[in-house]
N, C-alpha and C. Protein backbone atom coordinates (compact mmCIF):
# COMPACT_ATOMS: atom_id res chain seq x y z
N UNK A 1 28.84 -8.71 6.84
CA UNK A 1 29.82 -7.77 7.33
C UNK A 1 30.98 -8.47 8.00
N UNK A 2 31.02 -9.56 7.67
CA UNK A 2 32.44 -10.83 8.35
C UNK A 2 31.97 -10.91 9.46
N UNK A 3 30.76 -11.04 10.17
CA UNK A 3 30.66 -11.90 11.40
C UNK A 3 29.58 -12.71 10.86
N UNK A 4 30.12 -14.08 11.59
CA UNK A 4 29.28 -15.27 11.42
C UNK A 4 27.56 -15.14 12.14
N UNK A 5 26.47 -15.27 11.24
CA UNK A 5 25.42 -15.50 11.66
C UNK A 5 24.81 -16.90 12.51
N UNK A 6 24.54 -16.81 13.28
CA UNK A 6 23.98 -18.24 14.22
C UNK A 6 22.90 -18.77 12.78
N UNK A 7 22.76 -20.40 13.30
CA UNK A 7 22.06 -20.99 12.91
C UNK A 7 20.37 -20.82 13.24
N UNK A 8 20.35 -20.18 14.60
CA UNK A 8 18.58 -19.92 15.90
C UNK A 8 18.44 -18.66 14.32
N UNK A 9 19.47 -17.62 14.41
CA UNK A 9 18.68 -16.09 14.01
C UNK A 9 18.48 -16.53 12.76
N UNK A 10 19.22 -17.88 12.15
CA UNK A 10 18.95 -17.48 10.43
C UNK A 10 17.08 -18.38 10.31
N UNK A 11 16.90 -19.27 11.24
CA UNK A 11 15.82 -19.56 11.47
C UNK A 11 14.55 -18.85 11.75
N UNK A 12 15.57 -17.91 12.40
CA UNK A 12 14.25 -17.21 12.84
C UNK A 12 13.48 -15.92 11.73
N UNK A 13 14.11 -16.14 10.77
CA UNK A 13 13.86 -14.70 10.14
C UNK A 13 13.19 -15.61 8.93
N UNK A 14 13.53 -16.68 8.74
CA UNK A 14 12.51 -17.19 7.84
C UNK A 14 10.86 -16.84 8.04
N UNK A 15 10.12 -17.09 8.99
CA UNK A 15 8.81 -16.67 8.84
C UNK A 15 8.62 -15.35 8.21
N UNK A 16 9.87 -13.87 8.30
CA UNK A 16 9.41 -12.82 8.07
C UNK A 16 10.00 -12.99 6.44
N UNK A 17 10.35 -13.42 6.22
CA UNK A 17 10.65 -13.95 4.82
C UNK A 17 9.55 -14.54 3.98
N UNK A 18 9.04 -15.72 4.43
CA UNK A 18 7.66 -16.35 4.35
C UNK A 18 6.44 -15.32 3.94
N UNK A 19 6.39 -14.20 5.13
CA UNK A 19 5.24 -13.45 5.74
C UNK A 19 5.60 -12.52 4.73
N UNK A 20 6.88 -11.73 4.08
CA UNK A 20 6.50 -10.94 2.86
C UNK A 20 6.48 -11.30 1.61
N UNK A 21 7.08 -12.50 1.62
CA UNK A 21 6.57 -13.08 0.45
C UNK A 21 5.72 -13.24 -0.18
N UNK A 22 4.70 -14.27 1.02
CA UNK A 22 3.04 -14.27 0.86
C UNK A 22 2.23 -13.08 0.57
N UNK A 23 2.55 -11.59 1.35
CA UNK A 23 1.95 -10.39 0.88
C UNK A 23 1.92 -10.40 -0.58
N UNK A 24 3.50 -10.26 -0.52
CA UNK A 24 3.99 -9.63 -2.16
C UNK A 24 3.17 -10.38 -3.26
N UNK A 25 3.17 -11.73 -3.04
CA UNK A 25 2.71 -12.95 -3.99
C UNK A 25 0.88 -12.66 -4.28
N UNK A 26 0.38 -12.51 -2.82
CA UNK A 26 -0.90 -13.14 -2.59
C UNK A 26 -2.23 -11.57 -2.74
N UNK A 27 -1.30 -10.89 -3.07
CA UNK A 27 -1.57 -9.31 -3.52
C UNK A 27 -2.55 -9.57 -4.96
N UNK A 28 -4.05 -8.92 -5.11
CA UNK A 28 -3.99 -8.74 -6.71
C UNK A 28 -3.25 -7.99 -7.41
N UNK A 29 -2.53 -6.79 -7.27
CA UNK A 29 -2.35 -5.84 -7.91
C UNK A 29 -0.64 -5.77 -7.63
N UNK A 30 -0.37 -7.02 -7.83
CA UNK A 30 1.54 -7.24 -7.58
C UNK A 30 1.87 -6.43 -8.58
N UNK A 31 3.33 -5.93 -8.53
CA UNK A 31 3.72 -5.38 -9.78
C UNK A 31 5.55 -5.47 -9.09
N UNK A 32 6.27 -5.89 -10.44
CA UNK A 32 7.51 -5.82 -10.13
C UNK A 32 7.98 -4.64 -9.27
N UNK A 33 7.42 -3.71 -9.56
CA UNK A 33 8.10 -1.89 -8.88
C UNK A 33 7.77 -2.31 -7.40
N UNK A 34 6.51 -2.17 -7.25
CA UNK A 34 5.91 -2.46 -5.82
C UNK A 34 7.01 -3.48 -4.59
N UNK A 35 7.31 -4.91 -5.66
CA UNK A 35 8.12 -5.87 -5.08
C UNK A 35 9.54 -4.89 -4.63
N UNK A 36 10.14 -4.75 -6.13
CA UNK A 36 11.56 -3.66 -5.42
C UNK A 36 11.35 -2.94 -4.28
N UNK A 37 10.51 -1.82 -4.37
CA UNK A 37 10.45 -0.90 -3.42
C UNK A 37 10.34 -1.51 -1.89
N UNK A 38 9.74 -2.64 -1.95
CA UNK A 38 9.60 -3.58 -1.19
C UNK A 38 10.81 -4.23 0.02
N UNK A 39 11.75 -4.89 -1.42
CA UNK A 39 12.84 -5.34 -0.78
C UNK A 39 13.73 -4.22 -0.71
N UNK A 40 13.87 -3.46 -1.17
CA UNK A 40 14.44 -2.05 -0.88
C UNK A 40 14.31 -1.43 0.71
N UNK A 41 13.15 -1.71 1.02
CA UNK A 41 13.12 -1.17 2.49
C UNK A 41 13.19 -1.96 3.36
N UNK A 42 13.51 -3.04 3.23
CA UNK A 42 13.91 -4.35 4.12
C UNK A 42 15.22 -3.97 4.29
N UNK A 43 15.94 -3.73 3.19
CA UNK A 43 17.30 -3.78 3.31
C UNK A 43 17.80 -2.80 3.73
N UNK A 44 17.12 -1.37 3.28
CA UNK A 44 17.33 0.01 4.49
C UNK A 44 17.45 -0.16 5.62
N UNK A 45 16.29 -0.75 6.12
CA UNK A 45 15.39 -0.77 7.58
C UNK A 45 16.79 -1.77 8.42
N UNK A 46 17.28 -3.50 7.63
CA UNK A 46 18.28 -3.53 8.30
C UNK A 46 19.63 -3.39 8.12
N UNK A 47 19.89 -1.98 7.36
CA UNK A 47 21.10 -1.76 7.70
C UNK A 47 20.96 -0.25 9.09
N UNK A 48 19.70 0.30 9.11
CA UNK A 48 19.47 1.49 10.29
C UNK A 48 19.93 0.13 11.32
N UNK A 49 19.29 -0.74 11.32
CA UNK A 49 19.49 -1.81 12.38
C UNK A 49 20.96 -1.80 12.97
N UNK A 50 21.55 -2.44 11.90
CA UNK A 50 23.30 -2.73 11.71
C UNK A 50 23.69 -1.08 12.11
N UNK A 51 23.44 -0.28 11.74
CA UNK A 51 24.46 0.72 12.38
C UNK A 51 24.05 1.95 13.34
N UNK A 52 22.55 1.61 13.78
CA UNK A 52 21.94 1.69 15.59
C UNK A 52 22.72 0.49 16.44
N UNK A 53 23.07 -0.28 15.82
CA UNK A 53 23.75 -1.37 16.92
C UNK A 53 25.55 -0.65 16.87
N UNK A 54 26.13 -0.36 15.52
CA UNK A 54 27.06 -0.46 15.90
C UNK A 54 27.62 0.83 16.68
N UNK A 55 26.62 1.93 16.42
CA UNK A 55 26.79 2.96 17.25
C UNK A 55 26.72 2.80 18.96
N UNK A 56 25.47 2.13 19.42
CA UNK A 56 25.24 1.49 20.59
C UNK A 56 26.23 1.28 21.08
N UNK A 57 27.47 0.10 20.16
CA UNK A 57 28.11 -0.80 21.00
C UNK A 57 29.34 -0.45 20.58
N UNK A 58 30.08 0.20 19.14
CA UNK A 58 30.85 0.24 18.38
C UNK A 58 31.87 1.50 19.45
N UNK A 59 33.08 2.07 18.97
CA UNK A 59 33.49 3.01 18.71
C UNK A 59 32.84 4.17 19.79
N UNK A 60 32.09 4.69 18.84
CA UNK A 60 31.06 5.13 19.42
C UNK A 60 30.44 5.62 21.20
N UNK A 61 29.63 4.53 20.85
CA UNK A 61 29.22 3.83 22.28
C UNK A 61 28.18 5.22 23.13
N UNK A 62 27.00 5.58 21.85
CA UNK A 62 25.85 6.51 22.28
C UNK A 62 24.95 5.71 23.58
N UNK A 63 24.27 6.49 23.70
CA UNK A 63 23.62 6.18 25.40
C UNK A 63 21.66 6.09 24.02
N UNK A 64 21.69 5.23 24.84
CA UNK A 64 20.04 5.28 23.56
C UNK A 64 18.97 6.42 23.71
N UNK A 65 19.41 6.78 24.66
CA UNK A 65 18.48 8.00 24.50
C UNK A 65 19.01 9.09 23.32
N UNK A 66 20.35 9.35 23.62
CA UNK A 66 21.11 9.88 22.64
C UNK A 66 20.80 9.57 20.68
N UNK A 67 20.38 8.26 21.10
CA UNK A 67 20.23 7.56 19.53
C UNK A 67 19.34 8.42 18.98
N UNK A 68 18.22 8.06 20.04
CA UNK A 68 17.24 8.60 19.73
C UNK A 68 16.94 9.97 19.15
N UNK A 69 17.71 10.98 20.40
CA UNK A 69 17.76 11.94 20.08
C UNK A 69 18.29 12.43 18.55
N UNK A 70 19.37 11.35 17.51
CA UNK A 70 20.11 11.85 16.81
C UNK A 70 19.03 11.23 15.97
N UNK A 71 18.15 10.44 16.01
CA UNK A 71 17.32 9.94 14.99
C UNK A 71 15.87 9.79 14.58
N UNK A 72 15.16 10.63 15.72
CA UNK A 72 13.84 11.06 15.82
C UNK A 72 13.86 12.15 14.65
N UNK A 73 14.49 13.10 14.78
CA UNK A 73 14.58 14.67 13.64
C UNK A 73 14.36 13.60 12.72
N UNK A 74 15.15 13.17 12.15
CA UNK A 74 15.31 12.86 10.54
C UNK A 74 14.22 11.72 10.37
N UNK A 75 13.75 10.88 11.53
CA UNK A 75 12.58 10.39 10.73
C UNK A 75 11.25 10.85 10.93
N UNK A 76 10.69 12.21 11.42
CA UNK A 76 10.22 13.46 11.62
C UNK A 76 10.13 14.01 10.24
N UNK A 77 11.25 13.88 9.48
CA UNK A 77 11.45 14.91 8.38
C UNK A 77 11.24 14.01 7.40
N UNK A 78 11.74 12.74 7.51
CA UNK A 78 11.33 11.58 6.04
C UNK A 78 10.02 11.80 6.23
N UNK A 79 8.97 11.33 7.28
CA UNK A 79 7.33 11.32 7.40
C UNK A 79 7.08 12.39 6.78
N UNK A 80 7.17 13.85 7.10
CA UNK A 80 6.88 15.72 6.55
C UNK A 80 6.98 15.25 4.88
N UNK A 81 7.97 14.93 4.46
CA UNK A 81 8.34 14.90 3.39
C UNK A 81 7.38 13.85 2.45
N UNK A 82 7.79 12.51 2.64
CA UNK A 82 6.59 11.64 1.89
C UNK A 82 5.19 11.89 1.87
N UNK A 83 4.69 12.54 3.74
CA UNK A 83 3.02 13.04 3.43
C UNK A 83 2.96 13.84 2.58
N UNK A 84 4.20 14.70 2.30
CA UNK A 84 3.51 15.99 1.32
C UNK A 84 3.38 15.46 -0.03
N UNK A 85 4.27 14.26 -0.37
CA UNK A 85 4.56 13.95 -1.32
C UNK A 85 3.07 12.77 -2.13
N UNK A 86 2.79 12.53 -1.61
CA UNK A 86 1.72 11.41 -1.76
C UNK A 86 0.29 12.09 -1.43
């Protein structure tokens, strides 16, 4: 997103890199779909990250309880939804 990443954080995210790898790999029942869906929610999960922060700090500038408040419902309603679904 044009800001420079430190050298510590890009280090540090290697183990969780490592750590799903090894799942994904060390799985009997790997399957390409499984992998996508996989990295698919890595990349969801940090962009909620990226824009809980930029709300936090951005423009913005919600109080975290507030976050919360705007983001408990909807992941309330993803959970309702997938249990019914599965």
């Amino acid at each position: 997103l044009g800001k420079p990443i430190s050298r510590q954080r890009i280090v540090s995210v290697i183990p969780i890199i490592l750590g799903v790898a090894m799942a994904c790999f060390g799985d009997m029942s790997y399957t390409a779909l499984g992998f996508l869906i996989t990295v698919a929610c890595i990349v969801l999960a940090a962009l909620k990250v990226v824009a809980s922060g930029e709300m936090l700090t951005g423009d913005i500038k919600l109080h975290p309880v507030d976050l919360l408040a705007h983001m408990a419902p909807l992941a309330m309603f993803q959970c309702l939804v997938l249990s019914f679904l599965t």
